[in-house]
C-alpha atoms as a PDB file:
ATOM      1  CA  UNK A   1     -57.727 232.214  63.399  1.00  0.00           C
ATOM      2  CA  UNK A   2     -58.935 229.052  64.642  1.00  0.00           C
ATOM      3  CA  UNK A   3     -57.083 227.788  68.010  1.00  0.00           C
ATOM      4  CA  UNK A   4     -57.036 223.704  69.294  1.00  0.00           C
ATOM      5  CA  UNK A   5     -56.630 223.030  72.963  1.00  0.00           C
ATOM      6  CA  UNK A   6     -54.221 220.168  73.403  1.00  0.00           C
ATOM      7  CA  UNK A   7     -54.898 217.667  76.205  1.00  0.00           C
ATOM      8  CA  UNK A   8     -52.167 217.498  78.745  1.00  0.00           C
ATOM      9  CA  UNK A   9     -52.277 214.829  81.076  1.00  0.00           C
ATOM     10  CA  UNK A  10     -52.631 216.009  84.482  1.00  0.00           C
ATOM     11  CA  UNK A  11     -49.758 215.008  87.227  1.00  0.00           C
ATOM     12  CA  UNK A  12     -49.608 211.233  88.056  1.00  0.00           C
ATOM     13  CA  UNK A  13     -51.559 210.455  84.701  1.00  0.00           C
ATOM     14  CA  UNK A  14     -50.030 208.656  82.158  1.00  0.00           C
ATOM     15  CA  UNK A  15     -50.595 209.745  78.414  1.00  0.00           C
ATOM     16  CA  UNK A  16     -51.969 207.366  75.781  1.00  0.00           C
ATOM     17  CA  UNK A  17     -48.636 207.527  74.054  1.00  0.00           C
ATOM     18  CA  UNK A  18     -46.457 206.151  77.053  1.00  0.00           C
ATOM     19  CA  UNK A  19     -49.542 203.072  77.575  1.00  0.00           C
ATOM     20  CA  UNK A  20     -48.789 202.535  73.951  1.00  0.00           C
ATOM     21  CA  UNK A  21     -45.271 202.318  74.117  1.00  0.00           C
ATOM     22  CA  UNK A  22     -45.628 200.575  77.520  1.00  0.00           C
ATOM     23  CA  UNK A  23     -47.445 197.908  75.128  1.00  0.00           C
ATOM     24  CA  UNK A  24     -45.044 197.574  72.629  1.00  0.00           C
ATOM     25  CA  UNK A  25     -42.270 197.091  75.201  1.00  0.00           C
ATOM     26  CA  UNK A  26     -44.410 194.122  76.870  1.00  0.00           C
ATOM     27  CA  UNK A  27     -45.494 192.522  73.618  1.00  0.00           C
ATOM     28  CA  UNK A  28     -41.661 192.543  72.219  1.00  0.00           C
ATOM     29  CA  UNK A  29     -40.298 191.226  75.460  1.00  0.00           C
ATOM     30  CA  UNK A  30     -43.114 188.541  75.356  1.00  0.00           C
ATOM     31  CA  UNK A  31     -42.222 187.735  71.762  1.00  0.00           C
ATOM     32  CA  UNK A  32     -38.273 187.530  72.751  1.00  0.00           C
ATOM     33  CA  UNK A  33     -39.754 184.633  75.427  1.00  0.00           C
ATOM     34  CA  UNK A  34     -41.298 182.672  72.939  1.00  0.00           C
ATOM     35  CA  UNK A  35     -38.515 183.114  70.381  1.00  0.00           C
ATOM     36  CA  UNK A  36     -35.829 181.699  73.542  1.00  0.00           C
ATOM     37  CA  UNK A  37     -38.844 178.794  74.359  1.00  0.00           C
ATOM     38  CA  UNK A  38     -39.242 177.612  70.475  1.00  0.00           C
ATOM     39  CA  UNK A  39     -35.164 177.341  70.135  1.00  0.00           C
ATOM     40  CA  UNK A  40     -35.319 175.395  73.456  1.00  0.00           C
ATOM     41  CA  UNK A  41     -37.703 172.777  72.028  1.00  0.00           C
ATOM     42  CA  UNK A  42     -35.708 172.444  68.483  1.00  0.00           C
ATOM     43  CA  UNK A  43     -32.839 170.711  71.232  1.00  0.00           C
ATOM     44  CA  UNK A  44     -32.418 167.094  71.076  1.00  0.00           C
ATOM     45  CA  UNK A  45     -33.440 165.508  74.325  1.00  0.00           C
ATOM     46  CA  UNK A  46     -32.366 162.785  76.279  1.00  0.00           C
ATOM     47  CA  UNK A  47     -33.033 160.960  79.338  1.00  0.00           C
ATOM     48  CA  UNK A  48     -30.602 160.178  82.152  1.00  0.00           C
ATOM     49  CA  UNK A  49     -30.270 158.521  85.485  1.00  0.00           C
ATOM     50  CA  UNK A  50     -28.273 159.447  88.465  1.00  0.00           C
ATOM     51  CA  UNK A  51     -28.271 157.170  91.737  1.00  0.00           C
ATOM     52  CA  UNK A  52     -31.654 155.807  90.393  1.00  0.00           C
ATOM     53  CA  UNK A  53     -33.437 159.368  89.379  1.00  0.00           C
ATOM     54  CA  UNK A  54     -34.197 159.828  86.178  1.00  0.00           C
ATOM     55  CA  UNK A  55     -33.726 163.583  84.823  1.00  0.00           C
ATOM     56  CA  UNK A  56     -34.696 164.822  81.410  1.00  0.00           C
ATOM     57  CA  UNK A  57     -32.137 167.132  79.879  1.00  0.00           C
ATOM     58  CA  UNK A  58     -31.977 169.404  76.726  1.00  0.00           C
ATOM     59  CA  UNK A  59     -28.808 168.052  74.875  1.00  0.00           C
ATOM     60  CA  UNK A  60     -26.624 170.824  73.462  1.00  0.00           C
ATOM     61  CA  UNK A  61     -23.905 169.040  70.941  1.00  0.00           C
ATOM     62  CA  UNK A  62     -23.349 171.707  68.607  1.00  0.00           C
ATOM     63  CA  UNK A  63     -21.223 175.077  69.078  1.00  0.00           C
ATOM     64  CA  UNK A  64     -24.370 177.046  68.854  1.00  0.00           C
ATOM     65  CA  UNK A  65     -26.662 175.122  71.105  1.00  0.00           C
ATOM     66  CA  UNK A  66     -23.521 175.504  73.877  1.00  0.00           C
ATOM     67  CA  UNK A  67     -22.980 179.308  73.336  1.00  0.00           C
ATOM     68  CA  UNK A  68     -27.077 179.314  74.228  1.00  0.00           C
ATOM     69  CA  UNK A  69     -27.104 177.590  76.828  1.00  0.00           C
ATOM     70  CA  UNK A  70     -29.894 178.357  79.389  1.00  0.00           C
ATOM     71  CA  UNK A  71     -29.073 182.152  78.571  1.00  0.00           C
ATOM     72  CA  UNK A  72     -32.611 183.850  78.850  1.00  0.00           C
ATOM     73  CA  UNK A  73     -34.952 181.067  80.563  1.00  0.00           C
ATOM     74  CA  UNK A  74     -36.809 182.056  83.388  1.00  0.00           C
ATOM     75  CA  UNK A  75     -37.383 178.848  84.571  1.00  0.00           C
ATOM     76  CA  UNK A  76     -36.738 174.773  84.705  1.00  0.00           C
ATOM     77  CA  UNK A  77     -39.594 172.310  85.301  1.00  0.00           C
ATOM     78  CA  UNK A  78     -38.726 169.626  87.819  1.00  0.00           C
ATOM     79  CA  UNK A  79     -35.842 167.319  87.177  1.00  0.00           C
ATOM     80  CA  UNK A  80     -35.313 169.055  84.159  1.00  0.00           C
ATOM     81  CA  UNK A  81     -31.689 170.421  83.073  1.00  0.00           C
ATOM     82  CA  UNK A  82     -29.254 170.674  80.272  1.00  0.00           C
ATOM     83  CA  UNK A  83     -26.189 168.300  79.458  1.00  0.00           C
ATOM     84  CA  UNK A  84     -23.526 169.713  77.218  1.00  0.00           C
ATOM     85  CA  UNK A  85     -22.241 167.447  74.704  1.00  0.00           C
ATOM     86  CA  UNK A  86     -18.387 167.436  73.361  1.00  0.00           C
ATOM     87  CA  UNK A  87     -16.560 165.471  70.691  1.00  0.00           C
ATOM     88  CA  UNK A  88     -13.774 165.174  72.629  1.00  0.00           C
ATOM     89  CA  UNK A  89     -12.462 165.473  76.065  1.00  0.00           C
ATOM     90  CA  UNK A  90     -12.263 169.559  76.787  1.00  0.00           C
ATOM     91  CA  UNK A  91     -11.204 171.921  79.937  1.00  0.00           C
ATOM     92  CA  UNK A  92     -13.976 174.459  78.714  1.00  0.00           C
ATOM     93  CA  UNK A  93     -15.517 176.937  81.261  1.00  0.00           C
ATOM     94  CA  UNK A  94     -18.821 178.086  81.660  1.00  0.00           C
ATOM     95  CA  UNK A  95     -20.285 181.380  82.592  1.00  0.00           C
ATOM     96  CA  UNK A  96     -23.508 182.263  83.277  1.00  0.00           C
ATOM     97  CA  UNK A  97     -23.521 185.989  80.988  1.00  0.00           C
ATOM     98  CA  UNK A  98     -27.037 186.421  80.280  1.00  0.00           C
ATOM     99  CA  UNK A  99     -28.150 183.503  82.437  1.00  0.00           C
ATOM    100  CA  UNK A 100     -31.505 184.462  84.499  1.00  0.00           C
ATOM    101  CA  UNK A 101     -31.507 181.031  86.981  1.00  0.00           C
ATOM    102  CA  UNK A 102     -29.353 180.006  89.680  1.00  0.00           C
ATOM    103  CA  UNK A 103     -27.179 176.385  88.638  1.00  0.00           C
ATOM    104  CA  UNK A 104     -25.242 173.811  89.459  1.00  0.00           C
ATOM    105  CA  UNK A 105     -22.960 172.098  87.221  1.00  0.00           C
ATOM    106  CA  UNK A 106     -21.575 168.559  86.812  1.00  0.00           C
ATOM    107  CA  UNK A 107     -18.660 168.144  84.978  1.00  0.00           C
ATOM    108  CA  UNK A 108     -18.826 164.726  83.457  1.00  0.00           C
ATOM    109  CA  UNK A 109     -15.504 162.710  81.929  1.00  0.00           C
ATOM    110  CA  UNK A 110     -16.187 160.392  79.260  1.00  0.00           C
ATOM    111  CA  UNK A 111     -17.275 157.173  81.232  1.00  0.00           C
ATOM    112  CA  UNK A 112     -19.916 159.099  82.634  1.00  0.00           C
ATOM    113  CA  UNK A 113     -18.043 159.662  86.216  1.00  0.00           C
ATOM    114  CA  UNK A 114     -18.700 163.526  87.526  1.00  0.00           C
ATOM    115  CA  UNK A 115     -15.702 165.331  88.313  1.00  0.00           C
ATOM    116  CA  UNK A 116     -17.112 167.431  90.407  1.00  0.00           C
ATOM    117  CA  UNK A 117     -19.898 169.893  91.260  1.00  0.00           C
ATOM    118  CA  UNK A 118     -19.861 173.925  90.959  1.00  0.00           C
ATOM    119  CA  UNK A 119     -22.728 176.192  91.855  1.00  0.00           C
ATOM    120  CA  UNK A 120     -23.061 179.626  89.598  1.00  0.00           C
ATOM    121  CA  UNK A 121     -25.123 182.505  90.280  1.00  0.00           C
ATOM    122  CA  UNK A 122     -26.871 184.104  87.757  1.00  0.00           C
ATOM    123  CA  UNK A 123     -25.661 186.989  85.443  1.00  0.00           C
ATOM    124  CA  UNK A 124     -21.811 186.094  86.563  1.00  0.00           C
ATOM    125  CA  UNK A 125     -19.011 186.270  84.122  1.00  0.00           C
ATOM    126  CA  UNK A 126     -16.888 184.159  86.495  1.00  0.00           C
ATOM    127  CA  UNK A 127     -15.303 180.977  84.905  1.00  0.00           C
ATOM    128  CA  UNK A 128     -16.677 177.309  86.523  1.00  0.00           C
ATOM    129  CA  UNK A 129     -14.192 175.024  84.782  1.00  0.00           C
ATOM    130  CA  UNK A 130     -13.932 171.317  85.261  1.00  0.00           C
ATOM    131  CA  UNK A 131     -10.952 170.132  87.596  1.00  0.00           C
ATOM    132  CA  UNK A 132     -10.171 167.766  85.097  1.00  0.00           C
ATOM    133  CA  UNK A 133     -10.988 167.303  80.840  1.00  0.00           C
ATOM    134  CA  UNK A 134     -14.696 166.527  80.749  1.00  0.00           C
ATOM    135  CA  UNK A 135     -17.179 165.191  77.722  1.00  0.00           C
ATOM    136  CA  UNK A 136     -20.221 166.390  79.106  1.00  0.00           C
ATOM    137  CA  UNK A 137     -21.496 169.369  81.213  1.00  0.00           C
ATOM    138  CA  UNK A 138     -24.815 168.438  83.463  1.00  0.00           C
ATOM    139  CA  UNK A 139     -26.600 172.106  84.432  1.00  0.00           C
ATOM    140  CA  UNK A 140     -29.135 171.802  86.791  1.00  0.00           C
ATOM    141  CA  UNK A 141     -31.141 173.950  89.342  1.00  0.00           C
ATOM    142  CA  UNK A 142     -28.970 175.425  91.549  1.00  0.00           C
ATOM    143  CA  UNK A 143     -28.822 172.782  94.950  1.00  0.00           C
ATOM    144  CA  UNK A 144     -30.344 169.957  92.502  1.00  0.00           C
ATOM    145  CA  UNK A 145     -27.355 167.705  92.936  1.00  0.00           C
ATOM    146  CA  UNK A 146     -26.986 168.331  96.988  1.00  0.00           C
ATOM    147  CA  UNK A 147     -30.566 167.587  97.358  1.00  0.00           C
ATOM    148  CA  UNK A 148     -29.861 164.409  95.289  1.00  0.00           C
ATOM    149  CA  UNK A 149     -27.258 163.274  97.701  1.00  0.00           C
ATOM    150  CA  UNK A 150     -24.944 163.515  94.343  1.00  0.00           C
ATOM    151  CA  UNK A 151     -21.694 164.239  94.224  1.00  0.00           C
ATOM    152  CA  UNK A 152     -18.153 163.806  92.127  1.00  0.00           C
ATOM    153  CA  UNK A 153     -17.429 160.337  91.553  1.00  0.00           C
ATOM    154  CA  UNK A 154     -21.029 159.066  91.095  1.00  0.00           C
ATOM    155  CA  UNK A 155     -22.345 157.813  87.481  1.00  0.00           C
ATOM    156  CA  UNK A 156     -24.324 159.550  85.100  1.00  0.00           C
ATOM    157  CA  UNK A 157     -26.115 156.790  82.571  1.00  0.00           C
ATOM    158  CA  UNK A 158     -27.506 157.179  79.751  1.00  0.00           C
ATOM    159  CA  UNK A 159     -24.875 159.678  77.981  1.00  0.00           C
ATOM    160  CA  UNK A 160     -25.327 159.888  74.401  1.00  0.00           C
ATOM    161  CA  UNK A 161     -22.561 158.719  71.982  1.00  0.00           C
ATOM    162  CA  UNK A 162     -20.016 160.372  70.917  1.00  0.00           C
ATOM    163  CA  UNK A 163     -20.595 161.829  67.157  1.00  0.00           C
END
């Protein structure tokens, strides 16, 4: 009888199986990146301007662009944010379930005036509602609209039309 010695790995060393699986974990969280980066490009975009800066947002209008959201991003570039588009004036609340970056949000009534300012903190399932019904919903980088010396009452131009 034939015997086969089978290679243990010694304390502190990892065995080729675990670096494997170690792999396959990184490549399908890397994948899951790129699948949340590709959706985020397939958003409309628009261009708006508060107290004379001009911020580029991601324009979610449809029931599943909102449910999205920012849920899974990592990161905003500079000036960069998300406005929430609705048909018609709404009390919704936002959460931040699944949400990896620190916001603010603007809630916006229909003549583009804020309402006023909330800042959320990642992964909460606390409710940031709007004090008043809204249109639009402005998320931003957490502090984004303190540093901007904006606040509720200013004007947000450049809101897209109602569909």
């Amino acid at each position: 009888m034939m015997t086969r010695q089978i290679p243990f790995p010694k304390p502190g060393q990892k065995s080729p199986g675990f670096l494997l699986f170690l792999l396959l974990v990184f490549l399908f969280l890397s994948q899951a990146d790129r699948a949340h980066a590709r959706q985020a490009m397939l958003l409309p975009t628009a261009s708006l301007t508060l107290k004379q800066r001009e911020i580029r947002v991601e324009v979610a209008a449809t029931d599943a662009s909102r449910n999205q959201g920012l849920m899974f991003r990592t990161s905003l570039p500079p000036d960069h944010g998300m406005l929430f588009a609705f048909d018609t004036p709404s009390r919704t609340c936002f959460w931040m379930k699944n949400t990896l970056i620190p916001l603010s949000i603007a809630f916006i009534d229909g003549t583009g005036r804020i309402i006023n300012i909330l800042d959320m903190q990642p992964h909460s399932l606390d409710n940031h509602c709007p004090e008043s019904a809204m249109r639009y919903a402005l998320e931003m980088p957490k502090g984004w609209f303190r540093d901007a010396g904006i606040e509720a009452g200013d004007k947000v131009e450049g809101l897209p039309a109602a569909n």
